[in-house]
PDB file of N, CA and C in Angstrom:
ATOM      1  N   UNK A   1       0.831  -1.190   0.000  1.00  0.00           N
ATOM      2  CA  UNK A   1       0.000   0.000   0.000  1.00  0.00           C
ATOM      3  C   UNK A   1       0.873   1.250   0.000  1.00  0.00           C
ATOM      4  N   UNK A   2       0.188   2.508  -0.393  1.00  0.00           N
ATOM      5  CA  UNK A   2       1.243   3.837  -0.549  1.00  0.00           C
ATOM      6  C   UNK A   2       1.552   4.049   1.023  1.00  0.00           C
ATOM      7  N   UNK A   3       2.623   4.467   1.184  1.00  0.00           N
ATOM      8  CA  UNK A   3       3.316   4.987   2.507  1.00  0.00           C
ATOM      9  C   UNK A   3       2.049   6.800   2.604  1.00  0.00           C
ATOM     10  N   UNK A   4       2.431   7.492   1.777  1.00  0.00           N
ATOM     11  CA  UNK A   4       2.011   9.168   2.111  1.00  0.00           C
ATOM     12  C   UNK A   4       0.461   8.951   1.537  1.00  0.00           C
ATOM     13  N   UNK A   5      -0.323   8.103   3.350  1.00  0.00           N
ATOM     14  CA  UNK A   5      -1.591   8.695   3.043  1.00  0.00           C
ATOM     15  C   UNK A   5      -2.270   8.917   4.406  1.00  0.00           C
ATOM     16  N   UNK A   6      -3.495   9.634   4.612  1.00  0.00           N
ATOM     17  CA  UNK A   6      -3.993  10.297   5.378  1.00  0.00           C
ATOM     18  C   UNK A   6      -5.125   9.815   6.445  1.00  0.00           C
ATOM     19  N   UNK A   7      -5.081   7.990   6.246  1.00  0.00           N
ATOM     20  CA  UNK A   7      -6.399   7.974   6.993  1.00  0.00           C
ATOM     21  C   UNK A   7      -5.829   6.755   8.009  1.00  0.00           C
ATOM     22  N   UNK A   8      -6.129   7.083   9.098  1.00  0.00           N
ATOM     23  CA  UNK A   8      -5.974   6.252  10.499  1.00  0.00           C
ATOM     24  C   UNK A   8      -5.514   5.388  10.394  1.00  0.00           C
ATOM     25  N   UNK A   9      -4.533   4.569  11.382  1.00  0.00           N
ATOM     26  CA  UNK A   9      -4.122   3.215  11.195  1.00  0.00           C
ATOM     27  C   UNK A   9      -5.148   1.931  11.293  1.00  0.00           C
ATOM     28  N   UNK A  10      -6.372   2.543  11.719  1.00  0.00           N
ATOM     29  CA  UNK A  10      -7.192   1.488  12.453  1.00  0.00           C
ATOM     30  C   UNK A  10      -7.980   1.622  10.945  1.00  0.00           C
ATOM     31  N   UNK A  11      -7.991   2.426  10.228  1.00  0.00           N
ATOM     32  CA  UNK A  11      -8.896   2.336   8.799  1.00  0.00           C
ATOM     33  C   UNK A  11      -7.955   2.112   8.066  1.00  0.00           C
ATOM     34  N   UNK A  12      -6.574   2.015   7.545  1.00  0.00           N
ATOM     35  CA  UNK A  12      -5.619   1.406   7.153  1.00  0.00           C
ATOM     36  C   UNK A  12      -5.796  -0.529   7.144  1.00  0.00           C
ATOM     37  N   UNK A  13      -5.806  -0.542   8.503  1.00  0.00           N
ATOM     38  CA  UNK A  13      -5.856  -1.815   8.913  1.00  0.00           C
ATOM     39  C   UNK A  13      -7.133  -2.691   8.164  1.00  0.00           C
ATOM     40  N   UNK A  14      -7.940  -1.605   7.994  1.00  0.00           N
ATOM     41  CA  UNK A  14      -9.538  -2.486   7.907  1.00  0.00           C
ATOM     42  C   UNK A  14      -9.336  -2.802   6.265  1.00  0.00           C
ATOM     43  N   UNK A  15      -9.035  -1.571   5.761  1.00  0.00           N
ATOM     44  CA  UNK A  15      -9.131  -1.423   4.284  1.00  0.00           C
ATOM     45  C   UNK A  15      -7.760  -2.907   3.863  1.00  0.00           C
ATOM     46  N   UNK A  16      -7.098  -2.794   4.775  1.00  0.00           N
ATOM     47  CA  UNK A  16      -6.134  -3.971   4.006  1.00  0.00           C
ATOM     48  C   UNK A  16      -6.756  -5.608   4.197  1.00  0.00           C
ATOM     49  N   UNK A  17      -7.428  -5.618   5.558  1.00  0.00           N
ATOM     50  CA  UNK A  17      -8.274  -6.915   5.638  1.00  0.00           C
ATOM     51  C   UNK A  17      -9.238  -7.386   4.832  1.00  0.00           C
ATOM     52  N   UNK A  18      -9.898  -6.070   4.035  1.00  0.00           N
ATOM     53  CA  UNK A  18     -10.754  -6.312   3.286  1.00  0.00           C
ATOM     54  C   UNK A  18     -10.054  -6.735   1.771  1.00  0.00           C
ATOM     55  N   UNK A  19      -9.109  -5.767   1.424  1.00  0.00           N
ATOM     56  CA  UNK A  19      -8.291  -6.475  -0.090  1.00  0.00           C
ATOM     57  C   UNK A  19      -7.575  -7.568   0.138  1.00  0.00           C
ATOM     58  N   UNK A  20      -7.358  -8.166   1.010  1.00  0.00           N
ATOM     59  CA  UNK A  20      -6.761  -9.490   1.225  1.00  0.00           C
ATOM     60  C   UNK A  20      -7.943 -10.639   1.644  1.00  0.00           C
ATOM     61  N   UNK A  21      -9.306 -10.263   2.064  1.00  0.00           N
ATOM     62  CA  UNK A  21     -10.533 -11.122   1.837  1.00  0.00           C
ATOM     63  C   UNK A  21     -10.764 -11.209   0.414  1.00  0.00           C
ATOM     64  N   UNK A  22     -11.187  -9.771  -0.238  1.00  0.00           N
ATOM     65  CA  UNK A  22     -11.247  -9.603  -1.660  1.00  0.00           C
ATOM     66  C   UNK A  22     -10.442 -10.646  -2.642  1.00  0.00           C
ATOM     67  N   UNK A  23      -9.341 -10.637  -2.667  1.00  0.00           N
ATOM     68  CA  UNK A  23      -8.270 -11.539  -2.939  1.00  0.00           C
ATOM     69  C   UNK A  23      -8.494 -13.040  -2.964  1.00  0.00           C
ATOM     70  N   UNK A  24      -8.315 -13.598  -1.394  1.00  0.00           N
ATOM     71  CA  UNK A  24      -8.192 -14.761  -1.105  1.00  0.00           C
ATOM     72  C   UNK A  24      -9.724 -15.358  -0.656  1.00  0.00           C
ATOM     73  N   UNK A  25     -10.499 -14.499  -0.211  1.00  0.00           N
ATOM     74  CA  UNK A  25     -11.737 -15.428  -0.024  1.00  0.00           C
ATOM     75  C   UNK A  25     -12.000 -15.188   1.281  1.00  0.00           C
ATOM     76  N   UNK A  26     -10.622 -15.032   1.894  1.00  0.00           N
ATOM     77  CA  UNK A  26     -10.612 -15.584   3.708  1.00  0.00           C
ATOM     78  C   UNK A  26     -10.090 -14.185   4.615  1.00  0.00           C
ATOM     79  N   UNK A  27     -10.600 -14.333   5.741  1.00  0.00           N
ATOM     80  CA  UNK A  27     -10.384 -12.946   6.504  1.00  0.00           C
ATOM     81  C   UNK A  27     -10.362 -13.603   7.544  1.00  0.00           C
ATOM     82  N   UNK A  28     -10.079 -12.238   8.752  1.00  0.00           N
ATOM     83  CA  UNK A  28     -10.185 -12.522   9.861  1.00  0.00           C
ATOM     84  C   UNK A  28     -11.782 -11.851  10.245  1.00  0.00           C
ATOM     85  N   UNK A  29     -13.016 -12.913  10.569  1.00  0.00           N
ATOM     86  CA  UNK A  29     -14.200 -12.488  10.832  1.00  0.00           C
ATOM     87  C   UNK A  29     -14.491 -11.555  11.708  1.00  0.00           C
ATOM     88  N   UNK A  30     -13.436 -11.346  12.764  1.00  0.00           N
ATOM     89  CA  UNK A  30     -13.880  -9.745  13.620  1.00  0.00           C
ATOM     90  C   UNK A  30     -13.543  -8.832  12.696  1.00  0.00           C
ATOM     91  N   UNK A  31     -12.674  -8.608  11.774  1.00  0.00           N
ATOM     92  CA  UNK A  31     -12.364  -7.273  11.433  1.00  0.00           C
ATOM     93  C   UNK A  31     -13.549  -7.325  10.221  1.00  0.00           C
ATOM     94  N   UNK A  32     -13.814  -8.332   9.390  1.00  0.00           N
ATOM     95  CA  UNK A  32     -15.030  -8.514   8.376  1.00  0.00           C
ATOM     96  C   UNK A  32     -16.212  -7.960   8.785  1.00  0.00           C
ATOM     97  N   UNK A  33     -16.692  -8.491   9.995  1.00  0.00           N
ATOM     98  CA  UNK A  33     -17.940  -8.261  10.714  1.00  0.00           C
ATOM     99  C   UNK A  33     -18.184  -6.153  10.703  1.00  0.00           C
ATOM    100  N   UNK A  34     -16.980  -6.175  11.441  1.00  0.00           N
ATOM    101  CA  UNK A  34     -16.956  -4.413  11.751  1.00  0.00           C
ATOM    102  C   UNK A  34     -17.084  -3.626  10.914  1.00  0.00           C
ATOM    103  N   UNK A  35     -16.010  -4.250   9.440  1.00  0.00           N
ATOM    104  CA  UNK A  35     -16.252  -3.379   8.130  1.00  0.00           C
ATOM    105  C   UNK A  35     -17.762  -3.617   7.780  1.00  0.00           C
ATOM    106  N   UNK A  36     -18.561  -4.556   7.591  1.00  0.00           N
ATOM    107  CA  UNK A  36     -19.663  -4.862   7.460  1.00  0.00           C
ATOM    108  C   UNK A  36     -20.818  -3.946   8.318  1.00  0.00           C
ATOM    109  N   UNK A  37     -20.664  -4.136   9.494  1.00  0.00           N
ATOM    110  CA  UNK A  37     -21.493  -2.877  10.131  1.00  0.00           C
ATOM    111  C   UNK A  37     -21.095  -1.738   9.669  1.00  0.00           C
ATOM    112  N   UNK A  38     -20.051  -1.025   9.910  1.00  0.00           N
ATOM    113  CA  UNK A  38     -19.904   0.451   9.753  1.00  0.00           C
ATOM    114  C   UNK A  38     -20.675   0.512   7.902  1.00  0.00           C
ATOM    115  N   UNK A  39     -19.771  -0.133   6.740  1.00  0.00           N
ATOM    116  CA  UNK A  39     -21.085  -0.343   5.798  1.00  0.00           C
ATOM    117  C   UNK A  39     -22.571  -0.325   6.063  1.00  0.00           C
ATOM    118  N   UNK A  40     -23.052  -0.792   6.575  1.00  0.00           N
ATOM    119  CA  UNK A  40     -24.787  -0.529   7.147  1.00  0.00           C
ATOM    120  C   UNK A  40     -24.861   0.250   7.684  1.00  0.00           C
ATOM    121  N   UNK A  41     -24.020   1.084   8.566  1.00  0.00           N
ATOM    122  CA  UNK A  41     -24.275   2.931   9.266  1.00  0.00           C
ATOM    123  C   UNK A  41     -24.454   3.434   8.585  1.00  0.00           C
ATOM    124  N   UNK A  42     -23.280   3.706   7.501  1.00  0.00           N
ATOM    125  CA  UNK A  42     -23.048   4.670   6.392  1.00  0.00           C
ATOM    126  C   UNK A  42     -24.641   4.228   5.200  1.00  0.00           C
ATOM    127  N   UNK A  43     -24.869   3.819   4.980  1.00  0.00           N
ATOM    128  CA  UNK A  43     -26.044   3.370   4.235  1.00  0.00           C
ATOM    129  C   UNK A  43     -27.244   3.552   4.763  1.00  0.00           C
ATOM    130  N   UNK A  44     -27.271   3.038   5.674  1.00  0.00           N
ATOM    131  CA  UNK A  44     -28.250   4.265   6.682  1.00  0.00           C
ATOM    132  C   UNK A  44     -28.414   5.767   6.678  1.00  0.00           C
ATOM    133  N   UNK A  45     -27.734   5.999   6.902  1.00  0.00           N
ATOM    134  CA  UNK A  45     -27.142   7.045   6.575  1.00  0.00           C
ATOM    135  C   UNK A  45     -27.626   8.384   5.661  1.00  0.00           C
ATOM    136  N   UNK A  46     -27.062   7.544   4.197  1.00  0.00           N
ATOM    137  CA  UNK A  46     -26.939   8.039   3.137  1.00  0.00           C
ATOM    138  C   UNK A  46     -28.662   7.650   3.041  1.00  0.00           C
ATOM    139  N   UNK A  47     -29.074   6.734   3.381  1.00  0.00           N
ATOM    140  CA  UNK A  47     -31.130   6.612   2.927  1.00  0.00           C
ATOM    141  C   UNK A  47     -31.887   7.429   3.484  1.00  0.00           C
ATOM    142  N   UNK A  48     -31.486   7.526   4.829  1.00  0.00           N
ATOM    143  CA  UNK A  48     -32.013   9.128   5.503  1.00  0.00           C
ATOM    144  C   UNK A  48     -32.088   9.980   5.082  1.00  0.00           C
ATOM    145  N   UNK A  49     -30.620  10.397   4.257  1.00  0.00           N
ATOM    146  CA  UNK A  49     -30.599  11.881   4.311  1.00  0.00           C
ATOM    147  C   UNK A  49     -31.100  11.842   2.587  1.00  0.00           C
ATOM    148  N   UNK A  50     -30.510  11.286   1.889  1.00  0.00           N
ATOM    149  CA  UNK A  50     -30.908  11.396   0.600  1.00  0.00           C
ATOM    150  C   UNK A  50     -32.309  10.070   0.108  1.00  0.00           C
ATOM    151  N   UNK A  51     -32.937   9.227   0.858  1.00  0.00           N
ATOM    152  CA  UNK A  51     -33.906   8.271   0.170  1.00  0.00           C
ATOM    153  C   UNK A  51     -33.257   7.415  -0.692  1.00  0.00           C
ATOM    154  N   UNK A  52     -34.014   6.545  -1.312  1.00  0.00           N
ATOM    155  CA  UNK A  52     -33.692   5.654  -2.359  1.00  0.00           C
ATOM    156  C   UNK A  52     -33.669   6.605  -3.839  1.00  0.00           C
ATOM    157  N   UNK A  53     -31.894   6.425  -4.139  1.00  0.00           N
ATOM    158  CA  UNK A  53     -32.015   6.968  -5.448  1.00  0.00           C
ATOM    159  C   UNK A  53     -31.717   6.239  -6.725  1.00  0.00           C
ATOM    160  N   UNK A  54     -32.780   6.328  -7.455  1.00  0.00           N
ATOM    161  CA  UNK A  54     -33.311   5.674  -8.566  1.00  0.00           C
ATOM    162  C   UNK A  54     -32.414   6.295  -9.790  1.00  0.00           C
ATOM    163  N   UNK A  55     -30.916   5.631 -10.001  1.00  0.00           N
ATOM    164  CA  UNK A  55     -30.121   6.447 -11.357  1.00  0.00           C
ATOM    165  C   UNK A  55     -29.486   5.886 -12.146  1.00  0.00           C
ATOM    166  N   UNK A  56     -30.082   4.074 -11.602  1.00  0.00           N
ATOM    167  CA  UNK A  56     -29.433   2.951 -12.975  1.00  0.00           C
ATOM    168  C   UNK A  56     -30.619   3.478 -14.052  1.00  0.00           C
ATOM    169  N   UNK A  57     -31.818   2.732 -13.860  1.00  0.00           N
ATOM    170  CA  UNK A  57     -33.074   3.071 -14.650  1.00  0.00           C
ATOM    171  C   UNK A  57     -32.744   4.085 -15.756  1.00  0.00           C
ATOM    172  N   UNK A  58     -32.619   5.022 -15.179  1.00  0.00           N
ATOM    173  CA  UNK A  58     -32.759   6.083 -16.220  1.00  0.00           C
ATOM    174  C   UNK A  58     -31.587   6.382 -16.953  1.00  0.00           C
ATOM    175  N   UNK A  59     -30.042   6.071 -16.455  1.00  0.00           N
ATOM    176  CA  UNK A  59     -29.109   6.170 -16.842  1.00  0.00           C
ATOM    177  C   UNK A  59     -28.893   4.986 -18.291  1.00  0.00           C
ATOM    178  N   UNK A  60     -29.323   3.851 -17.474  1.00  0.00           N
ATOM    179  CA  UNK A  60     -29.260   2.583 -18.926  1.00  0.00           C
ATOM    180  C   UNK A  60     -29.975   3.357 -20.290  1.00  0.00           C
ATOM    181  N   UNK A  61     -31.194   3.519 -19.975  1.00  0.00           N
ATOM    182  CA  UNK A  61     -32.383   4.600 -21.250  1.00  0.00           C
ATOM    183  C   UNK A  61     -31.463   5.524 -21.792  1.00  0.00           C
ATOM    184  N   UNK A  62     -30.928   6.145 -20.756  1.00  0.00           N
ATOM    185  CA  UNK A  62     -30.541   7.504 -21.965  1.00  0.00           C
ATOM    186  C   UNK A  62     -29.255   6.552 -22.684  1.00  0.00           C
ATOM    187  N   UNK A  63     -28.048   5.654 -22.237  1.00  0.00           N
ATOM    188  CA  UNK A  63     -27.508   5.101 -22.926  1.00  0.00           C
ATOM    189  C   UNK A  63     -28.046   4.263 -24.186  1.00  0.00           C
ATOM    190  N   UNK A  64     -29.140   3.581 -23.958  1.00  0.00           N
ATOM    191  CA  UNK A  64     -29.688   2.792 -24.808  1.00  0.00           C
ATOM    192  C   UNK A  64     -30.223   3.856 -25.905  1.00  0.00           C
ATOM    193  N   UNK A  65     -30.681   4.771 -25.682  1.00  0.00           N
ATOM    194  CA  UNK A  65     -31.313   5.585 -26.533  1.00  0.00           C
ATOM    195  C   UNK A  65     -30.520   6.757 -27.257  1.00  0.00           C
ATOM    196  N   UNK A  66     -29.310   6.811 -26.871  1.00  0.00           N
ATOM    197  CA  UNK A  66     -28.446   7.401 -27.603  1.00  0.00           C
ATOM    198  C   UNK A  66     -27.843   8.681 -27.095  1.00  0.00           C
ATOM    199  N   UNK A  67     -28.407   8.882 -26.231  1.00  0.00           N
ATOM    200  CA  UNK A  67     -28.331  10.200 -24.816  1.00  0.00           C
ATOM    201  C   UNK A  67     -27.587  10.522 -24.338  1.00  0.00           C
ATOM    202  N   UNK A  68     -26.822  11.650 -23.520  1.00  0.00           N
ATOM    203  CA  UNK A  68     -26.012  11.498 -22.413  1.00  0.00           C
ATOM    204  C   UNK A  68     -26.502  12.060 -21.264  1.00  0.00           C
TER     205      UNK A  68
END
């Protein structure tokens, strides 16, 4: 991973457990579990404040139809 970057060792840590699950298949299930919740906060989250947003649908159409 790059040495000059800016985010916590403990989110360092998570983000590397996850590309080495990604990878191999296999993790260590406490650190899986945690990334997994904080994923469902943040998604929470984001449905609160913004709802369900609907922007495959319409995005495929205007591609299909010649659009941008």
């Amino acid at each position: 991973m790059q040495k000059n970057h800016k985010y916590p060792a403990e989110v360092r840590a998570m983000l590397e457990e996850a590309l080495h699950h990604a990878r191999t298949g296999r993790g260590k299930a406490k650190v899986l579990r945690r990334i997994s919740e904080e994923a469902d906060r943040i998604r929470d989250r984001v449905l609160k404040k913004h709802g369900v947003l609907d922007i495959g649908v319409p995005a495929i159409r205007a591609l299909r139809d010649g659009r941008e």
